[in-house]
Protein backbone atom coordinates (compact mmCIF):
# COMPACT_ATOMS: atom_id res chain seq x y z
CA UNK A 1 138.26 64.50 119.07
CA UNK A 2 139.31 61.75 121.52
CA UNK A 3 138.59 61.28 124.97
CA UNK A 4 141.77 62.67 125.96
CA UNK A 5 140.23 66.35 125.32
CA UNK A 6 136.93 65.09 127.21
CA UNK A 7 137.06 67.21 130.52
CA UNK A 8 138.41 70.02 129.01
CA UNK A 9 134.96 70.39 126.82
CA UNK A 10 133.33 70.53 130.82
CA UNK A 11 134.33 74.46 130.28
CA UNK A 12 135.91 74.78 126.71
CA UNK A 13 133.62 74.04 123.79
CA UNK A 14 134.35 71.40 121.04
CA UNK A 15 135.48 74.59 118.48
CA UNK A 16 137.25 75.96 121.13
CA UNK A 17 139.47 72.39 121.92
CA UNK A 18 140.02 72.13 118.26
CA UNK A 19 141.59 75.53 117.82
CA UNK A 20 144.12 75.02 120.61
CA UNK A 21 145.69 72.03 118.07
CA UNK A 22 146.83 75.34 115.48
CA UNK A 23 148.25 77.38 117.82
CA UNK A 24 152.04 77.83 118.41
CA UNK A 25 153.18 78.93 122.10
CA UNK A 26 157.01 79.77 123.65
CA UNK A 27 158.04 78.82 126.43
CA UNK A 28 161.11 80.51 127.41
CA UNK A 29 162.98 78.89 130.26
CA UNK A 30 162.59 75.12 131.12
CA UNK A 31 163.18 75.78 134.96
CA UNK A 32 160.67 75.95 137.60
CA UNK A 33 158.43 77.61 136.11
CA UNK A 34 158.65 76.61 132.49
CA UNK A 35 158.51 73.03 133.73
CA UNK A 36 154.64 73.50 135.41
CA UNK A 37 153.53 75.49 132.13
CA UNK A 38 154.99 73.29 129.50
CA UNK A 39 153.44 70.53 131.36
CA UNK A 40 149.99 71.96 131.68
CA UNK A 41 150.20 73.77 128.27
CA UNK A 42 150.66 69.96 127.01
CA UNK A 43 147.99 67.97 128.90
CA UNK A 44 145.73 71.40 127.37
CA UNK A 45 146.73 70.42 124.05
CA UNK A 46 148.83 72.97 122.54
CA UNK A 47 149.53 71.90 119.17
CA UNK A 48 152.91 73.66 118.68
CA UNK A 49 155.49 74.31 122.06
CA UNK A 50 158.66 75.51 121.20
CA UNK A 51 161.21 75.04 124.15
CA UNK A 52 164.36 77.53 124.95
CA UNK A 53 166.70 77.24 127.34
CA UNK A 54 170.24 77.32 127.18
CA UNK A 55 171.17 75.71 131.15
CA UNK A 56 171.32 72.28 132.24
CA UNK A 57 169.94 70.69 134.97
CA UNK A 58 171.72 70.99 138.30
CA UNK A 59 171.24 69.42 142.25
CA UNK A 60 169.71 72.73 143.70
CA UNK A 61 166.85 72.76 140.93
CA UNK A 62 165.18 69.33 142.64
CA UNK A 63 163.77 71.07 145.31
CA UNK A 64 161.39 72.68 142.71
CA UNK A 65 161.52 72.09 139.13
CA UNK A 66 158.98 69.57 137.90
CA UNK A 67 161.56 68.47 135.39
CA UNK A 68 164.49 67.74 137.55
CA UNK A 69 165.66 64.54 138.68
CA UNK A 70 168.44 62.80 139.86
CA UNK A 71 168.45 60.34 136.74
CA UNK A 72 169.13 64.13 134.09
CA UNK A 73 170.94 65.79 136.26
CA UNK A 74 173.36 67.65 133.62
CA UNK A 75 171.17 66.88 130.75
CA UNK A 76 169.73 70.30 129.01
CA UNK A 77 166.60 71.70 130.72
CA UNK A 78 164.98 72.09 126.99
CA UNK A 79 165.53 68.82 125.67
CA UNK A 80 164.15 67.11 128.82
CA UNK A 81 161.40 68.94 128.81
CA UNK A 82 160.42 67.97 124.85
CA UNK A 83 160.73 64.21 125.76
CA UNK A 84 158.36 64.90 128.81
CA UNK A 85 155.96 66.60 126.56
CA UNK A 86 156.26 63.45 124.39
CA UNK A 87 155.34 61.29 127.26
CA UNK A 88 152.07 63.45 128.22
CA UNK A 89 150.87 63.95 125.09
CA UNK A 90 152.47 62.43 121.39
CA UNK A 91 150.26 64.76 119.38
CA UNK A 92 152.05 67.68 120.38
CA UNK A 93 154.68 69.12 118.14
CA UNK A 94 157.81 69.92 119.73
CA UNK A 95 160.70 72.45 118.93
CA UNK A 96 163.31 72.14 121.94
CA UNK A 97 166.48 74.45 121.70
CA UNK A 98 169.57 74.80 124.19
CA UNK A 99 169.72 77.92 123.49
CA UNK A 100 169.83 81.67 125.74
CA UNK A 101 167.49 84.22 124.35
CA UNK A 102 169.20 87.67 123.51
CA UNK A 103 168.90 90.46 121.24
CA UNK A 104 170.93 88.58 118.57
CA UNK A 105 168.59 85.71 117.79
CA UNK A 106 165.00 87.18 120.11
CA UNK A 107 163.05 87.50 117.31
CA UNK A 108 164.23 84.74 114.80
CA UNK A 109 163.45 82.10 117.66
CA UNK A 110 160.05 83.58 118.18
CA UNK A 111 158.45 84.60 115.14
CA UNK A 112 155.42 82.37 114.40
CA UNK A 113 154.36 81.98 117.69
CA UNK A 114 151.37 83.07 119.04
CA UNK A 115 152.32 83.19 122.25
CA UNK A 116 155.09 83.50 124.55
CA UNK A 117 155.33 82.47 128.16
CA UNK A 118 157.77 84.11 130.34
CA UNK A 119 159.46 81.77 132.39
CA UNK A 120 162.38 83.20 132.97
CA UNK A 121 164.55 84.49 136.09
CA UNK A 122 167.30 86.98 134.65
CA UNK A 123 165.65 90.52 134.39
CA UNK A 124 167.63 91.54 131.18
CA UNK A 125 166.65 88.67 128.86
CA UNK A 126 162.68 89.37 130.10
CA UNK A 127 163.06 93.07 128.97
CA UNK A 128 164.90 91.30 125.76
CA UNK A 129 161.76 89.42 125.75
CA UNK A 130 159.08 91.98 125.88
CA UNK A 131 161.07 94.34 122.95
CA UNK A 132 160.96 91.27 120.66
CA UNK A 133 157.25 90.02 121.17
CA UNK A 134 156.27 93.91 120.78
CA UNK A 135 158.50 94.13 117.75
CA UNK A 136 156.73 90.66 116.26
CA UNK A 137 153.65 91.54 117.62
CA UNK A 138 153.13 88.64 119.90
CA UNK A 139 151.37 88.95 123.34
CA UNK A 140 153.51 87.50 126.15
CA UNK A 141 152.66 86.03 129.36
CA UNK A 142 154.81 87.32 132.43
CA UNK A 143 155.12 85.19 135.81
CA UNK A 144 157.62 85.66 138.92
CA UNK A 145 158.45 83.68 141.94
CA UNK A 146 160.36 84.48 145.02
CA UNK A 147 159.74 82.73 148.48
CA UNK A 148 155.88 82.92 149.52
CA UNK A 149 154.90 85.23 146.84
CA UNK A 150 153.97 85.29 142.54
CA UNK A 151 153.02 87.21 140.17
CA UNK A 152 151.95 86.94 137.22
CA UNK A 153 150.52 89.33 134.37
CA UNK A 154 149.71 89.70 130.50
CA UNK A 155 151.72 91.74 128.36
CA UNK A 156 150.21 93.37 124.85
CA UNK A 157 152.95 94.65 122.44
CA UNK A 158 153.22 98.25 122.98
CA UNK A 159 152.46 97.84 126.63
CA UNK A 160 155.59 97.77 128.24
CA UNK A 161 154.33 96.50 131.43
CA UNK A 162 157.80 95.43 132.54
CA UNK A 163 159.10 98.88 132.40
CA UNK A 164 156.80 99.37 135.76
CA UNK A 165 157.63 96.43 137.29
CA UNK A 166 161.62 96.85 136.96
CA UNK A 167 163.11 100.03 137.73
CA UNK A 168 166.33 101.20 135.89
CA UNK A 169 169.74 99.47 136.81
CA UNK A 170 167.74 96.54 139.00
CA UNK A 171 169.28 93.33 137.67
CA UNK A 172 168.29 90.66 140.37
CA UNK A 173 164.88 89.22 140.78
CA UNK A 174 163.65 88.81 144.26
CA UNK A 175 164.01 84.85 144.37
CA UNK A 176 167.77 85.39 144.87
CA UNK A 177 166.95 86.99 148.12
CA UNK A 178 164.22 84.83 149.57
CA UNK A 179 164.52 81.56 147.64
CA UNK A 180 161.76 79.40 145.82
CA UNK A 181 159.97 76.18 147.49
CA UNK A 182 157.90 73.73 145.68
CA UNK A 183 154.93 74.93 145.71
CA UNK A 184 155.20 78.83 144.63
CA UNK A 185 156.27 78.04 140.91
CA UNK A 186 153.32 75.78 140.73
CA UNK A 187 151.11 78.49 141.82
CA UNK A 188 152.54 81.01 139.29
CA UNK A 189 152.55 78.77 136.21
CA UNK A 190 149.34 77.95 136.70
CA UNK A 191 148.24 81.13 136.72
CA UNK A 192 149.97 81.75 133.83
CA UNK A 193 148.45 79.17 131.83
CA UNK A 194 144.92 79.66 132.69
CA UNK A 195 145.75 83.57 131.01
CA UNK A 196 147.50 82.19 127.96
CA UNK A 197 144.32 80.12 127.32
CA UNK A 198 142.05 83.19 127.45
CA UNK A 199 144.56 85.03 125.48
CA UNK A 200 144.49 82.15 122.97
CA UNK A 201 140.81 81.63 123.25
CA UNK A 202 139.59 85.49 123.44
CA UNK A 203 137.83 84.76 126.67
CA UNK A 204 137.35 86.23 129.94
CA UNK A 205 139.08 89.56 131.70
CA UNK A 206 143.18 89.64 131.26
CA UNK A 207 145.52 90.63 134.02
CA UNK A 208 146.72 93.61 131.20
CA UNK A 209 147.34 96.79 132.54
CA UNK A 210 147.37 95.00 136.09
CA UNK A 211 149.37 92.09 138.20
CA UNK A 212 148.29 89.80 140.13
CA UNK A 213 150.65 89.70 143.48
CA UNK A 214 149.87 86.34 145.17
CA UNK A 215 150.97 85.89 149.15
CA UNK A 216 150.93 82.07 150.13
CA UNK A 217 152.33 83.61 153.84
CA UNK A 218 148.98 85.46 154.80
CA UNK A 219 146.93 84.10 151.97
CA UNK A 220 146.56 87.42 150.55
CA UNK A 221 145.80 88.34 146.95
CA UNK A 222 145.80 91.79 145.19
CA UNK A 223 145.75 92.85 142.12
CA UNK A 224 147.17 96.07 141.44
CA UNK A 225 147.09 98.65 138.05
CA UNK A 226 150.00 99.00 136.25
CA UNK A 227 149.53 101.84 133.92
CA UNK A 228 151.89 104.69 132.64
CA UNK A 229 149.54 107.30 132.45
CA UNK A 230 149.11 106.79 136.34
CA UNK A 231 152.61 107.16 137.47
């Protein structure tokens, strides 16, 4: 192993660094969110990122989106974000599609994978999300921004963790109502990424059955169950 992998082996072991190279993770949306994972998820050494998203880079993302700049302004969010991941780290194999996930072509674009990171911010391709991964049996990491706040959680197949969060006929996430600054997809996506490598790994305590509801305004963090058999 080079020294590029050096300070990750401070708190992952040699074995452990070397199995990250084999593993295959989604990253679904190429937004704010997506833009802070697929970054980190690189720099961790992922061997395998596959990239969707179907939008193209507009003004309003620059506030926030690691990815956007003036200079690809129009340019599709998931082939920016492969030649970024090319830049970090060459070793890493990239598949970048512009491409929407639906129920039509869900589970052809993720099966493989052994992970798939929610980055998204439309409520019915996330619950599009969570029947394919349970269908392929693929654990999926779920993150949301809006204003001040995140949250972020891990979803087993079969645990239909979304169906808590979302109640029936709510179609619009929260950030359309109180925005997103700089700093909260950051937050959330990193979050995210430090449970996609226990998930990968078999380390540490999941947020399953749980979320994690971070408040930058008061600096208060909770995490609350999520379980059916409690409602």
């Amino acid at each position: 192993m080079t020294d590029r992998y050096l300070r990750n082996e401070r708190m992952l072991s040699p074995d452990e660094n070397r199995s990250l190279r084999s593993r295959r993770v989604a990253v679904v949306g190429c937004g704010g969110l997506g833009g802070y994972i697929i970054e980190m998820l690189a720099r961790l050494g992922i061997g395998h990122l596959s990239l969707f998203d179907g939008d193209v880079f507009e003004e309003s993302n620059l506030n926030r989106q690691l990815l956007s700049l003036p200079s690809v302004l129009g340019k599709p969010k998931a082939l920016i974000a492969a030649e970024r991941v090319k830049q970090v780290n060459p070793d890493v194999i990239t598949r970048a599609q512009k491409v929407f996930l639906d129920t039509a072509n869900a589970t052809e674009l993720l099966e493989g994978h052994d992970l798939v990171m929610d980055a998204l911010d439309n409520i019915d391709t996330r619950f599009c999300l969570q029947q394919s991964c349970e269908k392929l049996q693929i654990p999926m990491i779920f993150g949301a921004i809006a204003g001040w706040y995140a949250q972020v959680c891990t979803v087993f197949p079969g645990d239909r963790t979304l169906d808590l969060l979302y109640p029936p006929g709510v179609n619009k996430t929260e950030e359309t109502l109180l925005g997103n600054p700089s700093f909260s997809p950051a937050l959330a996506a990193s979050l995210q990424v430090a449970e996609a490598l226990k998930v990968l790994l078999g380390r540490g305590e999941l947020l399953r059955h749980r979320i994690l509801f971070a408040d930058t305004l008061t600096h208060q963090y909770s995490i609350i169950p999520l379980r059916h058999d409690t409602l």
